[in-house]
PDB file of N, CA and C in Angstrom:
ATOM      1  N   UNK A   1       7.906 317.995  50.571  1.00  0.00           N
ATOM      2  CA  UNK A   1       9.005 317.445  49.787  1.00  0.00           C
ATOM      3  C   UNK A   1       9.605 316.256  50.529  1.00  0.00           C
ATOM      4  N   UNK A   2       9.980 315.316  49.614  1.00  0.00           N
ATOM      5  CA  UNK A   2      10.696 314.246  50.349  1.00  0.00           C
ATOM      6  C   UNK A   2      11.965 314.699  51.045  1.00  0.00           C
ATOM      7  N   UNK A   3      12.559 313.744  51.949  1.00  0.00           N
ATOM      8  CA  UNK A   3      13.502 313.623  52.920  1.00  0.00           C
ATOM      9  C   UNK A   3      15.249 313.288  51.650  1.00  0.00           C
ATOM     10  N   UNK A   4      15.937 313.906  51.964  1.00  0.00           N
ATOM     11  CA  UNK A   4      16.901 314.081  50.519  1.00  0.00           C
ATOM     12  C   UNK A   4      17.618 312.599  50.669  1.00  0.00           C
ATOM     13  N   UNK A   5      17.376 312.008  49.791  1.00  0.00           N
ATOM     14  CA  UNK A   5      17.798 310.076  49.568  1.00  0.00           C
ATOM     15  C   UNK A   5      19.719 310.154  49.817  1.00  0.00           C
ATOM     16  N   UNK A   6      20.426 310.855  49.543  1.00  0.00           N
ATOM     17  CA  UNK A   6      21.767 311.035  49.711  1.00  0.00           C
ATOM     18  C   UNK A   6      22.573 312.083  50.395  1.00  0.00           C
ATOM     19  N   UNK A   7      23.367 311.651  51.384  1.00  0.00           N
ATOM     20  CA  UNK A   7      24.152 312.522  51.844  1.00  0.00           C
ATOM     21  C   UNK A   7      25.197 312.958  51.529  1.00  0.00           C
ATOM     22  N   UNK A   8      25.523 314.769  51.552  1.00  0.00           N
ATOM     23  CA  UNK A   8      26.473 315.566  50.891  1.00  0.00           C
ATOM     24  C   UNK A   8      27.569 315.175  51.436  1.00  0.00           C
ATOM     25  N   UNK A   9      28.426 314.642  51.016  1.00  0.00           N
ATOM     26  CA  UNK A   9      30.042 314.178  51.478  1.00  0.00           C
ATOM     27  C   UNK A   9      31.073 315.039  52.137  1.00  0.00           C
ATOM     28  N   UNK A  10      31.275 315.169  52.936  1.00  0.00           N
ATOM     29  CA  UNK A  10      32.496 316.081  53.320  1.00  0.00           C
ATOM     30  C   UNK A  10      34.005 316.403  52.300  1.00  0.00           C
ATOM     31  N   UNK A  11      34.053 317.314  52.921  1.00  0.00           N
ATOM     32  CA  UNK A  11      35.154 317.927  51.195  1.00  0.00           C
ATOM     33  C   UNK A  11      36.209 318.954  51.913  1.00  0.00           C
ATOM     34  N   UNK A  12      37.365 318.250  51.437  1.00  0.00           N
ATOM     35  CA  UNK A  12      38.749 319.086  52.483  1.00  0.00           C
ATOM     36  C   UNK A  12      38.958 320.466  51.613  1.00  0.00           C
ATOM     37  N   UNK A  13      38.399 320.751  50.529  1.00  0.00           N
ATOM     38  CA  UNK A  13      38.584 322.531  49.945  1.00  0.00           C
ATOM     39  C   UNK A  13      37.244 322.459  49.193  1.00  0.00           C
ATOM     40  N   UNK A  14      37.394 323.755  49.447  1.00  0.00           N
ATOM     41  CA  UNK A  14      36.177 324.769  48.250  1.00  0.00           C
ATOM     42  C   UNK A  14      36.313 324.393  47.035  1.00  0.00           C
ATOM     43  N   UNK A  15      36.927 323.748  46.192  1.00  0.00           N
ATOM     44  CA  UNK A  15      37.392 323.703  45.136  1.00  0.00           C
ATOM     45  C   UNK A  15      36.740 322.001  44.786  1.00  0.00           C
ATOM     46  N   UNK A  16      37.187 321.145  45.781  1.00  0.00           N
ATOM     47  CA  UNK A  16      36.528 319.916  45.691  1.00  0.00           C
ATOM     48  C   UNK A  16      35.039 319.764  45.650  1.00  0.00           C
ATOM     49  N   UNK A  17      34.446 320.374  46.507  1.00  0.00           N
ATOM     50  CA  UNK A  17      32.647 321.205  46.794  1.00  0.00           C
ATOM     51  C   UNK A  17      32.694 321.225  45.748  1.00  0.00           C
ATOM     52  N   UNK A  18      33.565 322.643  44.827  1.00  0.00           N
ATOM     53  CA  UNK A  18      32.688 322.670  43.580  1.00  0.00           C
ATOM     54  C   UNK A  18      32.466 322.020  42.712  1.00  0.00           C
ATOM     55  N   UNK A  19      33.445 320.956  42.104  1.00  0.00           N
ATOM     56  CA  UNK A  19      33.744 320.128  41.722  1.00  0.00           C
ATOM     57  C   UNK A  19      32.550 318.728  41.687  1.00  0.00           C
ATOM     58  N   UNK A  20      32.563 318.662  43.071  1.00  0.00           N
ATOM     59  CA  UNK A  20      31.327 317.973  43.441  1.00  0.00           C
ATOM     60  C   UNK A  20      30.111 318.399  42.551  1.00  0.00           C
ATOM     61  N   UNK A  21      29.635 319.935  43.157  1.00  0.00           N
ATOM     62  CA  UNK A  21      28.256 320.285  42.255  1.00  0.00           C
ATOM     63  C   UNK A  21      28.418 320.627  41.295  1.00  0.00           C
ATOM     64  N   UNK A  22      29.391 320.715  40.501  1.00  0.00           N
ATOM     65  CA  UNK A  22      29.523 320.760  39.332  1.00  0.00           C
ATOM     66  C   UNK A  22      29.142 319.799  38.115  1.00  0.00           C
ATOM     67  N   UNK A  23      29.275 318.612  38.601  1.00  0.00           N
ATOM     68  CA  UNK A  23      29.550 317.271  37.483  1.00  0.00           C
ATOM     69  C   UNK A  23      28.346 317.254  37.260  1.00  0.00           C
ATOM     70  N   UNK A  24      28.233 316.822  36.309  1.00  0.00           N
ATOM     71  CA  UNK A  24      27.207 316.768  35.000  1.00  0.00           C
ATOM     72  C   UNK A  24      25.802 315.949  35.376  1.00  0.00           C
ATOM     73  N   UNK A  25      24.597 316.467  35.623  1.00  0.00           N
ATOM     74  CA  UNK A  25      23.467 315.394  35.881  1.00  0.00           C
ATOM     75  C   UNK A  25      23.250 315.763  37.655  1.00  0.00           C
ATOM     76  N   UNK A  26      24.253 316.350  37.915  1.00  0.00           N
ATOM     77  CA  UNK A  26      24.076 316.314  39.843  1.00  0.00           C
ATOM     78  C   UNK A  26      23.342 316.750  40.215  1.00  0.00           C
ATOM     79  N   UNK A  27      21.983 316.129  40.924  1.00  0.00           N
ATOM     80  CA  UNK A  27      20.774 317.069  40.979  1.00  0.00           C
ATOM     81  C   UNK A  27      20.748 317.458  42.769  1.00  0.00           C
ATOM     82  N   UNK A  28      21.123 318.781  43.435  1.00  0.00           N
ATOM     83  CA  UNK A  28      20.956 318.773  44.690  1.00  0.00           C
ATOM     84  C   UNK A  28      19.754 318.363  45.414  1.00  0.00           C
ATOM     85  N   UNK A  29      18.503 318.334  44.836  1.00  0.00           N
ATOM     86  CA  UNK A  29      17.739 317.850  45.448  1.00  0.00           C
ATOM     87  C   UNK A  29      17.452 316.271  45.671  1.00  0.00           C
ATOM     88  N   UNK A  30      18.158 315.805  45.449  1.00  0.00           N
ATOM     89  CA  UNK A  30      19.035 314.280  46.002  1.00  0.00           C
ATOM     90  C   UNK A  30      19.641 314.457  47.501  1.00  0.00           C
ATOM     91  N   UNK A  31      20.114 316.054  47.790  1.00  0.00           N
ATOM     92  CA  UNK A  31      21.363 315.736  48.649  1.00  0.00           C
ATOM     93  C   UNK A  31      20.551 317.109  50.071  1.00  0.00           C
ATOM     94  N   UNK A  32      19.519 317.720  49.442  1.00  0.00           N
ATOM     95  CA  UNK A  32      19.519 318.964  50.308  1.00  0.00           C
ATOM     96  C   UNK A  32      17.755 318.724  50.278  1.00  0.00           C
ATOM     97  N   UNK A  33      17.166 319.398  51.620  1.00  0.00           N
ATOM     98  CA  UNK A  33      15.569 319.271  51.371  1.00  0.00           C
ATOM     99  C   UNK A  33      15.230 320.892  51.285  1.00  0.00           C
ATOM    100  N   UNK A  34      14.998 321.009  50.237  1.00  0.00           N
ATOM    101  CA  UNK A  34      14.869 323.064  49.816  1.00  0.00           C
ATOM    102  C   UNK A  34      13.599 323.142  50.435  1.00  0.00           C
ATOM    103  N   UNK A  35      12.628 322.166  50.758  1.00  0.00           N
ATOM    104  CA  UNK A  35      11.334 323.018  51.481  1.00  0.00           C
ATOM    105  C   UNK A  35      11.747 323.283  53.026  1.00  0.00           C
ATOM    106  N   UNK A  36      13.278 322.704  53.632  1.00  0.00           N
ATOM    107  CA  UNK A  36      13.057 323.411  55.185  1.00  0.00           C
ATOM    108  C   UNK A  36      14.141 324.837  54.559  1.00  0.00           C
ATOM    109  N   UNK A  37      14.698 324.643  53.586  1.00  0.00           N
ATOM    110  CA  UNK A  37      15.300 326.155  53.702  1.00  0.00           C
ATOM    111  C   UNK A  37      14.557 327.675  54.220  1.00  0.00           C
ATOM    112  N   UNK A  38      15.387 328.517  54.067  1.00  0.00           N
ATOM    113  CA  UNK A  38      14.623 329.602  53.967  1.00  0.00           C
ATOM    114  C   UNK A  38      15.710 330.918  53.470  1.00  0.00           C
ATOM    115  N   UNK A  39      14.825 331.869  53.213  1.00  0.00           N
ATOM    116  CA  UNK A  39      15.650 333.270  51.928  1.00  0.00           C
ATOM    117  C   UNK A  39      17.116 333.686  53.396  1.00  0.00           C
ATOM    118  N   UNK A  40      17.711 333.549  52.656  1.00  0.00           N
ATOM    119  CA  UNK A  40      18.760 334.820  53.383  1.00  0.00           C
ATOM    120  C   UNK A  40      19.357 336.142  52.929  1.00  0.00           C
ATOM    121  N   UNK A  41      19.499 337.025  53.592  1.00  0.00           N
ATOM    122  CA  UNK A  41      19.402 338.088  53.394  1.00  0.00           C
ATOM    123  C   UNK A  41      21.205 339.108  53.881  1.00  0.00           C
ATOM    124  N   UNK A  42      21.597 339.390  53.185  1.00  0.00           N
ATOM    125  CA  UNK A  42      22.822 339.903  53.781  1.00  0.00           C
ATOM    126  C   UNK A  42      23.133 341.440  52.964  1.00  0.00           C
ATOM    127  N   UNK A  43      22.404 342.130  53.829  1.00  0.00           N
ATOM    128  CA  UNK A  43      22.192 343.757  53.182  1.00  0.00           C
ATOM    129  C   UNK A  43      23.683 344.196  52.901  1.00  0.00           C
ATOM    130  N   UNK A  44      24.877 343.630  54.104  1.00  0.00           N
ATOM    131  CA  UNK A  44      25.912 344.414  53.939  1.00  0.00           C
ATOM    132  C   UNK A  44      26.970 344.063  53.222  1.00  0.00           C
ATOM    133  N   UNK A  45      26.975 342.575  52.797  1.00  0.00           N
ATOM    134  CA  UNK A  45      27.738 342.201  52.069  1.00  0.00           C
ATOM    135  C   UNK A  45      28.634 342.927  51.264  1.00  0.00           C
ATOM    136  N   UNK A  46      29.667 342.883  51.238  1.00  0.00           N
ATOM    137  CA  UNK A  46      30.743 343.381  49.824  1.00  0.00           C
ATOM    138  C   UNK A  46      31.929 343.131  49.627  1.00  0.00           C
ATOM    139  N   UNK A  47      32.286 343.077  48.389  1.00  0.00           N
ATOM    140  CA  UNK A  47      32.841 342.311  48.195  1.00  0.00           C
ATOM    141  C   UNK A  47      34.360 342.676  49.162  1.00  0.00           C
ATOM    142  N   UNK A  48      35.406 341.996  49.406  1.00  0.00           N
ATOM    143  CA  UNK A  48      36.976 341.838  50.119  1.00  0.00           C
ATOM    144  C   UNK A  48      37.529 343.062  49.581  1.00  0.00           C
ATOM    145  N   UNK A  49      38.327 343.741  50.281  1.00  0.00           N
ATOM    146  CA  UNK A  49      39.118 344.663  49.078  1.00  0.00           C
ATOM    147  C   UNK A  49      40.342 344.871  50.154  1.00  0.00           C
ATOM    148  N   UNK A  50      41.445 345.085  49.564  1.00  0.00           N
ATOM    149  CA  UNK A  50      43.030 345.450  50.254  1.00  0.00           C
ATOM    150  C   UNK A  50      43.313 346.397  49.711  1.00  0.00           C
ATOM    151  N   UNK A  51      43.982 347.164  50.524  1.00  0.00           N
ATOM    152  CA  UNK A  51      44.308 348.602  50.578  1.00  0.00           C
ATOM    153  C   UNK A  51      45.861 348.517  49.824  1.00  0.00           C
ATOM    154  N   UNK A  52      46.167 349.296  48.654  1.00  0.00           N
ATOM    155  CA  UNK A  52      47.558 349.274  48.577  1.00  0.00           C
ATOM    156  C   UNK A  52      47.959 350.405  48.295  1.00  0.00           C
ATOM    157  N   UNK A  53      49.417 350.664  48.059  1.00  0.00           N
ATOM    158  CA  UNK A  53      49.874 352.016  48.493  1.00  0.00           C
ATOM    159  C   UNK A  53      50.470 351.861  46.639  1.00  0.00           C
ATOM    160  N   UNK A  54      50.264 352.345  45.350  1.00  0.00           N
ATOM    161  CA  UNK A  54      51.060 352.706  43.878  1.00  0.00           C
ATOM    162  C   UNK A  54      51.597 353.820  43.535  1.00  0.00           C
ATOM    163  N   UNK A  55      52.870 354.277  43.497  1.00  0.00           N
ATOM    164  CA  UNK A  55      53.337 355.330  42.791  1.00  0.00           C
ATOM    165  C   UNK A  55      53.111 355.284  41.439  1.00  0.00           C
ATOM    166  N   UNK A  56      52.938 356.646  41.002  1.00  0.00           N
ATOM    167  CA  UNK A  56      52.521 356.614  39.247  1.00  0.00           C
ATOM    168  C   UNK A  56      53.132 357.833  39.269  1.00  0.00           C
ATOM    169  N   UNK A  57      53.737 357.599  37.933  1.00  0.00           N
ATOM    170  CA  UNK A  57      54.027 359.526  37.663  1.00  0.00           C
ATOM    171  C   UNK A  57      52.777 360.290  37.578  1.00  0.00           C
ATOM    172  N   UNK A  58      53.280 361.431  37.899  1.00  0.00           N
ATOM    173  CA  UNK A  58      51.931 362.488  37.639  1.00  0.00           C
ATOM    174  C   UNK A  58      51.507 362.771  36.482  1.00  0.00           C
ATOM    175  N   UNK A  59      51.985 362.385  35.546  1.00  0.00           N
ATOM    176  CA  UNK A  59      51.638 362.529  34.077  1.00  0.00           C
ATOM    177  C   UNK A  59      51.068 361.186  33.731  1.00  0.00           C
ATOM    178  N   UNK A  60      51.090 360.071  34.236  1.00  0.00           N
ATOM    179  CA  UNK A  60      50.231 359.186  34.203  1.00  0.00           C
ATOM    180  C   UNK A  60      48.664 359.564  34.965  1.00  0.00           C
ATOM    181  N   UNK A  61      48.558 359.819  36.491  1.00  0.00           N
ATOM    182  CA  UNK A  61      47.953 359.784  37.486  1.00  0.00           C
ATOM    183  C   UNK A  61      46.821 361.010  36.465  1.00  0.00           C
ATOM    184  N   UNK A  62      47.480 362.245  36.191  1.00  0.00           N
ATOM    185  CA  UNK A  62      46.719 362.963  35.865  1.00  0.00           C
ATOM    186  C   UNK A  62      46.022 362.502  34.159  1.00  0.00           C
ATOM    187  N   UNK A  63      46.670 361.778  33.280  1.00  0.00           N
ATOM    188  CA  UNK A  63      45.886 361.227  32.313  1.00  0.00           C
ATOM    189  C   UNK A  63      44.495 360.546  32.473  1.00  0.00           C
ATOM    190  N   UNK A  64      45.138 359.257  33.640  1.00  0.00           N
ATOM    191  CA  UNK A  64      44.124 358.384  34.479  1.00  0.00           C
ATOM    192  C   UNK A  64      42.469 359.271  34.958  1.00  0.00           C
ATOM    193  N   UNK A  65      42.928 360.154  35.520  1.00  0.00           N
ATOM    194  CA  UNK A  65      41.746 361.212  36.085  1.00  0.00           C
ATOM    195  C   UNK A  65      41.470 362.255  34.817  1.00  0.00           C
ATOM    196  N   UNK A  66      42.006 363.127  34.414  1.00  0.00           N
ATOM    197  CA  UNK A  66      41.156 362.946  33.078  1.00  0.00           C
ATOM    198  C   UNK A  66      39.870 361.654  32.499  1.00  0.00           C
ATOM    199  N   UNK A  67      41.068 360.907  32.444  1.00  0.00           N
ATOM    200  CA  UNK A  67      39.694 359.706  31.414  1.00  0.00           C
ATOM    201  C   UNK A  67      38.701 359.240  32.121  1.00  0.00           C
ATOM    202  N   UNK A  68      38.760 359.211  33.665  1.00  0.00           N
ATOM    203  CA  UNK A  68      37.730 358.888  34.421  1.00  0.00           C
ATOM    204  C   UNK A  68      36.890 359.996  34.430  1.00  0.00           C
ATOM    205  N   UNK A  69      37.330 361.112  34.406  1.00  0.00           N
ATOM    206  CA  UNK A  69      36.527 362.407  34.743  1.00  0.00           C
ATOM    207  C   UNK A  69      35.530 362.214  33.592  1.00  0.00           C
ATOM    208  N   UNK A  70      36.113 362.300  32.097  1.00  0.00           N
ATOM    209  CA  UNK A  70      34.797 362.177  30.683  1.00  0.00           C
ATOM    210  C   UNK A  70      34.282 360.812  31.048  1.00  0.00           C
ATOM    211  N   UNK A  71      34.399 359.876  31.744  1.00  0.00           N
ATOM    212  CA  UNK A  71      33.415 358.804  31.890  1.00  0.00           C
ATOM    213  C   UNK A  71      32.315 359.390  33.052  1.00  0.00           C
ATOM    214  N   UNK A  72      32.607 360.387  33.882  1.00  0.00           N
ATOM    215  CA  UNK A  72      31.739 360.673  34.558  1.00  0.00           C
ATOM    216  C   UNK A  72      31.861 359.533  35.937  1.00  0.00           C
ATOM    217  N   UNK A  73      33.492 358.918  36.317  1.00  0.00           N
ATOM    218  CA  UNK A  73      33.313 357.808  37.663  1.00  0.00           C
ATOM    219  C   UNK A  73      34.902 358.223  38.125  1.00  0.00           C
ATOM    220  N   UNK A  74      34.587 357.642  39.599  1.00  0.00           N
ATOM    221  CA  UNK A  74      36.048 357.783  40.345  1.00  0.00           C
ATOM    222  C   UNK A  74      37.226 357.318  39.525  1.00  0.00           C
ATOM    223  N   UNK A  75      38.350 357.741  39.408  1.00  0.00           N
ATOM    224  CA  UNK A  75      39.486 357.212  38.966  1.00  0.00           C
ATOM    225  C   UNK A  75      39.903 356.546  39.524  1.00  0.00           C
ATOM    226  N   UNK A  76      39.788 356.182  40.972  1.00  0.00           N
ATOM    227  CA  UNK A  76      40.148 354.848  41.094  1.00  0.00           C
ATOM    228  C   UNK A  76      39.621 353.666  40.819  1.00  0.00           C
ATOM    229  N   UNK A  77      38.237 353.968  40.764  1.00  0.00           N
ATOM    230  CA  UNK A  77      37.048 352.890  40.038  1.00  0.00           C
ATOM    231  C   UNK A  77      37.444 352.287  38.917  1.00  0.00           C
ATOM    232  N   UNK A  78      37.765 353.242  37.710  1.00  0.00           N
ATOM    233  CA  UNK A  78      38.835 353.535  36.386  1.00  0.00           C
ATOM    234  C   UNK A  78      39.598 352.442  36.603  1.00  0.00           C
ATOM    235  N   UNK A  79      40.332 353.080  37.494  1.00  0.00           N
ATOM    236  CA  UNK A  79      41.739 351.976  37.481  1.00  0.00           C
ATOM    237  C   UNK A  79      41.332 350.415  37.365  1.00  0.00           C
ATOM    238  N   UNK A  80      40.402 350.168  38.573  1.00  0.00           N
ATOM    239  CA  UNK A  80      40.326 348.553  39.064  1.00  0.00           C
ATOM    240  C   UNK A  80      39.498 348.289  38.047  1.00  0.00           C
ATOM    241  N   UNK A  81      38.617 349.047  36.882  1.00  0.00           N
ATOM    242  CA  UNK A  81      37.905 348.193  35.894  1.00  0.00           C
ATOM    243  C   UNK A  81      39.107 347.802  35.397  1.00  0.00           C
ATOM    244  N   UNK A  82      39.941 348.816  34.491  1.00  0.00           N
ATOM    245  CA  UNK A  82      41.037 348.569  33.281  1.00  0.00           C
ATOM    246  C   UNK A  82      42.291 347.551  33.787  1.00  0.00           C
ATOM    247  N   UNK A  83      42.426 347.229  35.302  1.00  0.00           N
ATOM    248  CA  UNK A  83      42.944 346.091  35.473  1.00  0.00           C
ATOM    249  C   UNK A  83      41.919 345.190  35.700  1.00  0.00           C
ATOM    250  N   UNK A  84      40.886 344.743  35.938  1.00  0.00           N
ATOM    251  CA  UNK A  84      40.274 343.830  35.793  1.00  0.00           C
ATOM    252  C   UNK A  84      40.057 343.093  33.810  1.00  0.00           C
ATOM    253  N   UNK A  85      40.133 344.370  33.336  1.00  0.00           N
ATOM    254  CA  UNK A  85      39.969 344.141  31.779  1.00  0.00           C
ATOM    255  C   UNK A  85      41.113 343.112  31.557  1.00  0.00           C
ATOM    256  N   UNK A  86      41.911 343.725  31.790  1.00  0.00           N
ATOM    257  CA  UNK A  86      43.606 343.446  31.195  1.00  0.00           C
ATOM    258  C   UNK A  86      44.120 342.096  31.637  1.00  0.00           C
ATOM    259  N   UNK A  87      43.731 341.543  32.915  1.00  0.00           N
ATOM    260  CA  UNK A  87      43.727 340.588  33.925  1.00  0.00           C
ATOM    261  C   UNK A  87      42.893 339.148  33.327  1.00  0.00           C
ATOM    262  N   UNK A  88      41.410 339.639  32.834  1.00  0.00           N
ATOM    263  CA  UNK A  88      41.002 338.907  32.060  1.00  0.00           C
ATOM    264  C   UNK A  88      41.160 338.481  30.412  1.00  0.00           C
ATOM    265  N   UNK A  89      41.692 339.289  29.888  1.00  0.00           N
ATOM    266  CA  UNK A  89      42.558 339.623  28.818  1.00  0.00           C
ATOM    267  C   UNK A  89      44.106 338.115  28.948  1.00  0.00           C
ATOM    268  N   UNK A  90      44.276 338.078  30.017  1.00  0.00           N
ATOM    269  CA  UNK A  90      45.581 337.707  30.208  1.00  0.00           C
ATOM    270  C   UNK A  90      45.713 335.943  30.238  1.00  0.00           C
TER     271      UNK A  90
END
């Protein structure tokens, strides 16, 4: 493969980067030479998560686990889908 004709610009946020490869027609192989790449592999990856502490009434808490229980998954699993729903919803 050829030697990549343009160099990738430096970029003060993640957001500008994307921005960059984003725009319309941008072909990286202008900017990157993919034949010296190679596969990477990151078995342990996952995703960030923060620990937080929620009071719920128990007549909530125990509804919550119910409905997770007939889905057959953790209720806390439950939880972070139906705020992820609601979140995207929003």
């Amino acid at each position: 493969m050829n030697k990549p004709s343009k160099r990738v610009p430096k970029f003060k946020t993640e957001a500008e980067e994307r921005r960059f490869w984003e725009t319309a027609g941008r072909d990286s192989t202008e900017y990157v030479d993919w034949s010296a790449a190679s596969r990477a592999v990151f078995p342990n990856l996952k995703p960030s998560t923060k620990t937080i502490s929620l009071r719920l009434p128990q007549h909530l808490l125990d509804g919550i686990k119910s409905a997770a229980n007939a889905r057959d998954v953790p209720y806390q699993s439950l939880i972070k889908v139906w705020l992820q729903e609601k979140l995207s919803k929003a």
